[in-house]
Protein backbone atom coordinates (compact mmCIF):
# COMPACT_ATOMS: atom_id res chain seq x y z
CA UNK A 1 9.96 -75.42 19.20
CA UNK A 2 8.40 -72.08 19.98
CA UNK A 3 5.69 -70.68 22.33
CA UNK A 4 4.53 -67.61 23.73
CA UNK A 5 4.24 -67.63 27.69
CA UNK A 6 3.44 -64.37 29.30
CA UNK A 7 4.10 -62.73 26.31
CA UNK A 8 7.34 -64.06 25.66
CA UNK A 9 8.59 -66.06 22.81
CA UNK A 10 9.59 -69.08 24.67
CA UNK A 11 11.88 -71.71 23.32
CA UNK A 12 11.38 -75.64 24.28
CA UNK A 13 11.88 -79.19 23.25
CA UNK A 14 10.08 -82.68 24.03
CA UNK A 15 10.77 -86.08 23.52
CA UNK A 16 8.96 -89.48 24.36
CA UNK A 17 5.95 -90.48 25.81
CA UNK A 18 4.23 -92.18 28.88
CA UNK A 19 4.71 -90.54 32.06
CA UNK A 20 5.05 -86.17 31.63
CA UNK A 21 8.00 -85.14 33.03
CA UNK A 22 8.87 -81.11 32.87
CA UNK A 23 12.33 -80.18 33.35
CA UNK A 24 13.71 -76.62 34.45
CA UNK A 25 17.05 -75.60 34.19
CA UNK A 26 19.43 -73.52 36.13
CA UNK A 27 20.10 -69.64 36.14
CA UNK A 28 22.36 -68.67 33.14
CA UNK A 29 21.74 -72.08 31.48
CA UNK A 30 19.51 -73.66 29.34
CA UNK A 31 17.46 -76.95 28.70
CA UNK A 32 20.86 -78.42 26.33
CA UNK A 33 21.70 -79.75 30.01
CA UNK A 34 18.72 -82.21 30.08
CA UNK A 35 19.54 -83.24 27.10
CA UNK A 36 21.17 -86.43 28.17
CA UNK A 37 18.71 -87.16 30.95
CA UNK A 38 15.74 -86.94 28.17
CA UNK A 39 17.65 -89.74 26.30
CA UNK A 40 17.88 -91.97 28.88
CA UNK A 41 14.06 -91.63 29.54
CA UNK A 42 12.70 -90.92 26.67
CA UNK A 43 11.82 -94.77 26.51
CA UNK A 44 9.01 -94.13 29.67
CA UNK A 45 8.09 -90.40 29.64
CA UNK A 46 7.04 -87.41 27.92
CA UNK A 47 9.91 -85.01 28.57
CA UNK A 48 9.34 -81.32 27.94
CA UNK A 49 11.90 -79.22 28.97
CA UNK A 50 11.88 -75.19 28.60
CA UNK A 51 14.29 -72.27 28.38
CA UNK A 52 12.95 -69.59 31.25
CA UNK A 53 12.98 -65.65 29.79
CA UNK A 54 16.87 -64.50 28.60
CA UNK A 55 18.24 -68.22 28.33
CA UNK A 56 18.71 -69.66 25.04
CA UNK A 57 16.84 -68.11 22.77
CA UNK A 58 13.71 -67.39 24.66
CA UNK A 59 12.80 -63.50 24.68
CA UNK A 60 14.21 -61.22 27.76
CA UNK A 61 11.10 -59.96 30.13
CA UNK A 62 11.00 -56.11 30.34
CA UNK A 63 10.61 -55.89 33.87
CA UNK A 64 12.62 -57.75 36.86
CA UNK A 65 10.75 -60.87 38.01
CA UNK A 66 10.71 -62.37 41.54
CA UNK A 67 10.25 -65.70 42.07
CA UNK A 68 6.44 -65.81 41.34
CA UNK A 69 6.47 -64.15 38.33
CA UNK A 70 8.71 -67.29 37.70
CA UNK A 71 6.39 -69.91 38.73
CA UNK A 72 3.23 -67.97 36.84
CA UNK A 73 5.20 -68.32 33.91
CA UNK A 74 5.56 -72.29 34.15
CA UNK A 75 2.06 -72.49 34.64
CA UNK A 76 0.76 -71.23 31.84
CA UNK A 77 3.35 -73.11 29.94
CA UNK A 78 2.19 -76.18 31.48
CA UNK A 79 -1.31 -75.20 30.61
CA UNK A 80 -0.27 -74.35 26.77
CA UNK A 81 2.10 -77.62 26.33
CA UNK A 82 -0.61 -79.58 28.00
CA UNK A 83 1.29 -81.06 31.05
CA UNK A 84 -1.03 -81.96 33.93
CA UNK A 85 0.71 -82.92 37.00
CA UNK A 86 3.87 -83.34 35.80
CA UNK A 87 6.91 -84.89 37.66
CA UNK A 88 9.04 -82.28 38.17
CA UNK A 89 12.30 -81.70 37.66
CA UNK A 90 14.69 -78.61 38.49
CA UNK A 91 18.22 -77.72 38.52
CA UNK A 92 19.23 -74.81 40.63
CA UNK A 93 17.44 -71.94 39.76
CA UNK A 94 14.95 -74.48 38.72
CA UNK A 95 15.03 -76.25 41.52
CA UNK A 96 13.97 -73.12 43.68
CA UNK A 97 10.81 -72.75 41.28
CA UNK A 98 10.02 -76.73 41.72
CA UNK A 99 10.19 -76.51 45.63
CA UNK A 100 8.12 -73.11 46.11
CA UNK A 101 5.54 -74.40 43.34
CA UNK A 102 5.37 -77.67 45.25
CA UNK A 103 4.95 -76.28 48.60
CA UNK A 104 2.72 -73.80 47.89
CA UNK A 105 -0.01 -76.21 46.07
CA UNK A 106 0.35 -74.62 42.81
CA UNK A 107 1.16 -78.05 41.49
CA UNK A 108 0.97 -81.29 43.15
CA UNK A 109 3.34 -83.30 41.65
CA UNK A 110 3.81 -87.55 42.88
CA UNK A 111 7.53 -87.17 42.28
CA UNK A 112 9.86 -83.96 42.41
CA UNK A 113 13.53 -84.38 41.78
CA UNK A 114 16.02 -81.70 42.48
CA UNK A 115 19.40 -81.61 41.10
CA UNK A 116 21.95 -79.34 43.19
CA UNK A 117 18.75 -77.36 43.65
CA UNK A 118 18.78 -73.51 45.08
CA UNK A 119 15.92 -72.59 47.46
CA UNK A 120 18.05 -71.74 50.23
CA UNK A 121 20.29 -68.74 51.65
CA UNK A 122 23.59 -69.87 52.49
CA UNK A 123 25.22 -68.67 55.40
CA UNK A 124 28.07 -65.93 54.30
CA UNK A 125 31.69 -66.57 54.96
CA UNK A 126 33.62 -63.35 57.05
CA UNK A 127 34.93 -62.32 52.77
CA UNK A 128 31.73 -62.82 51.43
CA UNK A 129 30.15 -60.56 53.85
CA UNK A 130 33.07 -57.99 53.81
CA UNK A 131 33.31 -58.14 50.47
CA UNK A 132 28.96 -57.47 50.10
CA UNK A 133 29.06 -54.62 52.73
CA UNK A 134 32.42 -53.12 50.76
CA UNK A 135 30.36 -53.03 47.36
CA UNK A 136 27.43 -50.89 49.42
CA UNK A 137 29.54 -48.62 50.51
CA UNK A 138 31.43 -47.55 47.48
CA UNK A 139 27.95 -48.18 45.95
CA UNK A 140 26.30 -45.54 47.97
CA UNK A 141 29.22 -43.33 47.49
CA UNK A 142 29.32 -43.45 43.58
CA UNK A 143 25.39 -43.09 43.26
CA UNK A 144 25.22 -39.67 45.37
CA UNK A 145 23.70 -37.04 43.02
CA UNK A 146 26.89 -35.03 43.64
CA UNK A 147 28.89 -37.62 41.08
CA UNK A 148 26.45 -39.65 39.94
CA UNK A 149 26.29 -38.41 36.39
CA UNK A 150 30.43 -38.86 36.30
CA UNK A 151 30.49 -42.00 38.11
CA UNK A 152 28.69 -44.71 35.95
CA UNK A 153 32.23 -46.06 34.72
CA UNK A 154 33.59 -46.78 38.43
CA UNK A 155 30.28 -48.47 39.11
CA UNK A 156 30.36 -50.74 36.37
CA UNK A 157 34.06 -51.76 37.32
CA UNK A 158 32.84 -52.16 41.12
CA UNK A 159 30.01 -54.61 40.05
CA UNK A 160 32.43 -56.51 38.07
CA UNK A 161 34.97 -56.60 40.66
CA UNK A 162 32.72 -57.54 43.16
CA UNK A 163 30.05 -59.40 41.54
CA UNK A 164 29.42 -63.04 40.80
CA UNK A 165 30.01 -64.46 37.08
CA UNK A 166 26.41 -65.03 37.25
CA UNK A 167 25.51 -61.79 38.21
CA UNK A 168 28.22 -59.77 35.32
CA UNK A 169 27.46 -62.13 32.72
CA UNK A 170 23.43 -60.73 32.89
CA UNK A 171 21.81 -57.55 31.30
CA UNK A 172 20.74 -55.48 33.72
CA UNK A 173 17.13 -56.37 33.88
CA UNK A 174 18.40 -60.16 34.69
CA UNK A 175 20.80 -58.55 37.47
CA UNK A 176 18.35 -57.09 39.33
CA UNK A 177 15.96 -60.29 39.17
CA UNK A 178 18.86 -62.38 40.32
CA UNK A 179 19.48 -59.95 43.41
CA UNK A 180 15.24 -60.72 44.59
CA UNK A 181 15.77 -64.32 43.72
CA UNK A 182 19.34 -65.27 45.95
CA UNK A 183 17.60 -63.03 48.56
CA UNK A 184 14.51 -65.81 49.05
CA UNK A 185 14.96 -68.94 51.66
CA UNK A 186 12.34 -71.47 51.30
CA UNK A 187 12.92 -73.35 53.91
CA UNK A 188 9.83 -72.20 56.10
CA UNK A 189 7.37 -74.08 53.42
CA UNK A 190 9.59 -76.80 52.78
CA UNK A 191 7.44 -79.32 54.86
CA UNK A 192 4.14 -78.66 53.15
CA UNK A 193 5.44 -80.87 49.70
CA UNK A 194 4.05 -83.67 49.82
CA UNK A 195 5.79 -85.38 46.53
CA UNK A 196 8.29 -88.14 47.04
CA UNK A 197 11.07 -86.29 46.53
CA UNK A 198 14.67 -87.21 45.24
CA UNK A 199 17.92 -84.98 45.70
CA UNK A 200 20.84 -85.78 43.54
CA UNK A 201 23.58 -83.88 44.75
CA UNK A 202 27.15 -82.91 43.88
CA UNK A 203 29.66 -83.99 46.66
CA UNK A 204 31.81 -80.71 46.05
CA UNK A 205 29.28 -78.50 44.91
CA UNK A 206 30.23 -74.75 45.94
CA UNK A 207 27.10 -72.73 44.49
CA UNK A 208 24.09 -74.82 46.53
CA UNK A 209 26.67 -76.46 48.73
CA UNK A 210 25.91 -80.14 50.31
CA UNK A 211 24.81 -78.61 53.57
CA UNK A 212 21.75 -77.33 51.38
CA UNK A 213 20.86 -80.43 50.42
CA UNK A 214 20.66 -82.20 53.86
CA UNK A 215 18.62 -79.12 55.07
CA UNK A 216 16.03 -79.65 52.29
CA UNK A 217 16.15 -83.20 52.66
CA UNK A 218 15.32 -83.09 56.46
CA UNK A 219 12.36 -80.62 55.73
CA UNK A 220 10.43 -82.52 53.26
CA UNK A 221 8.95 -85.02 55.25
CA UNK A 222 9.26 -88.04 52.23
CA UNK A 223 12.70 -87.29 50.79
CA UNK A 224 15.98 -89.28 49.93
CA UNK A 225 19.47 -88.04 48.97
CA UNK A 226 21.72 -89.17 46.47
CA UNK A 227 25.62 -87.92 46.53
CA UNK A 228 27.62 -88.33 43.59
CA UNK A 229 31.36 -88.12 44.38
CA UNK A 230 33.75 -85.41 42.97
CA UNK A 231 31.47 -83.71 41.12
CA UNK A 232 30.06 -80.15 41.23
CA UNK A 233 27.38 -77.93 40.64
CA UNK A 234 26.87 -80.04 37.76
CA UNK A 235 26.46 -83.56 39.57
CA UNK A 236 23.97 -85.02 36.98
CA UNK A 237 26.73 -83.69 33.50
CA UNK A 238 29.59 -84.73 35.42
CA UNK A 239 28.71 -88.48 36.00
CA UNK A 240 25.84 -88.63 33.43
CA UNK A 241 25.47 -93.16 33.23
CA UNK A 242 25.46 -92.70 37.54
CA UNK A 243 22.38 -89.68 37.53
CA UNK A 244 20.67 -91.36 35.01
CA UNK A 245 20.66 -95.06 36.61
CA UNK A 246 19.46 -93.45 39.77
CA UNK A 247 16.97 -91.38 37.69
CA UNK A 248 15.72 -95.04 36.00
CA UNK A 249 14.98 -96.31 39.51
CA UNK A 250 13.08 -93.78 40.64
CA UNK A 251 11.10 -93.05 37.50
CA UNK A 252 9.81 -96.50 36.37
């Protein structure tokens, strides 16, 4: 299905009824990753799950978007689909966007879940910081008006040398809104949710690491973790029958 949110054509799906449940996905993904949690609940909610600007086949924003532009955007698709006080549900990327909606009373959810959910900086490794303060430099260097206009090529092979996947894989426009977004840490507003609030978290997850997760969990004051072991980023994919019966419990 198709809907136009801030001006966007905006891709989305539903299923069921009963309880409304919305679902955000990560950064670079899209709402096909819900797709098995909206079976297994389908049978108790109403389960509408969107694809945010440049994922799937919703339209690209002209402009690069901080996190409120973000969580403007779900509101007024939450207004247009007709979801009032949704449970919500967010992966990563859409994880940060449940927590800062949450906190800041934009919504006031009764559950929240968060599945290897962003919100946080991480602390930088020794390489990860060398290898940021490396790009600036040569950054800097290749942007001076002197070479600029004969440089463009080495920049492009610096940002994909140094870069994430996340970061080379986007148009430019989606770059620089990924730069504002990894640059935000919640964690200051984290106590004001007051949603019962389930993590389901990836033992060996490496992009929102563990650590994250028992931060957020000890700064929302009603709050439970739930490790899955040996799996990723991905946690709720990787061992879809374990999410989901955990999901069941807490959404009944």
């Amino acid at each position: 299905m198709e809907i136009t949110v801030k001006g966007l054509k905006t891709e989305y799906i539903e299923s069921g009824e009963g309880t409304p449940v919305l679902l955000l996905h990560g950064w670079g993904s899209s709402f096909d990753v819900y797709k098995g949690i909206m079976s297994a609940l389908c049978d108790r909610c109403r389960l509408v799950a969107l694809n945010f600007p440049g994922c799937g086949n919703s339209e690209t924003m002209e402009s690069p978007w901080g996190l409120q532009d973000y969580c403007d955007f779900v509101l007024e698709f939450m207004e247009k689909v007709g979801l009032e006080n949704p449970i919500m549900m967010g992966h990563s990327h859409g994880g940060r966007v449940t927590l800062h909606m949450a906190a800041s009373g934009m919504v006031k959810p009764q559950k929240i879940v968060l599945l290897d959910a962003a919100g946080l900086i991480p602390k930088k490794s020794f390489k990860q910081k060398f290898r940021a303060k490396s790009f600036k430099f040569i950054k800097g260097v290749l942007t001076l008006p002197v070479i600029k206009n004969y440089s463009q090529g080495l920049l492009d092979k610096a940002r994909r040398h140094y870069g994430s996947a996340d970061y080379n894989a986007a148009p430019e426009v989606l770059r620089k809104t990924l730069v504002s977004l990894v640059n935000t840490d919640l964690r200051e507003e984290l106590h004001k949710i007051k949603a019962s609030t389930l993590l389901i978290w990836g033992e060996n997850d490496t992009a929102t690491p563990l650590s994250d997760a028992k931060i957020i969990e000890s700064l929302i004051p009603d709050a439970g973790l739930c490790i899955i072991k040996g799996t990723g980023h991905y946690s709720f994919c990787e061992r879809p029958y374990e999410a989901h019966a955990i999901l069941r419990s807490f959404i009944k």
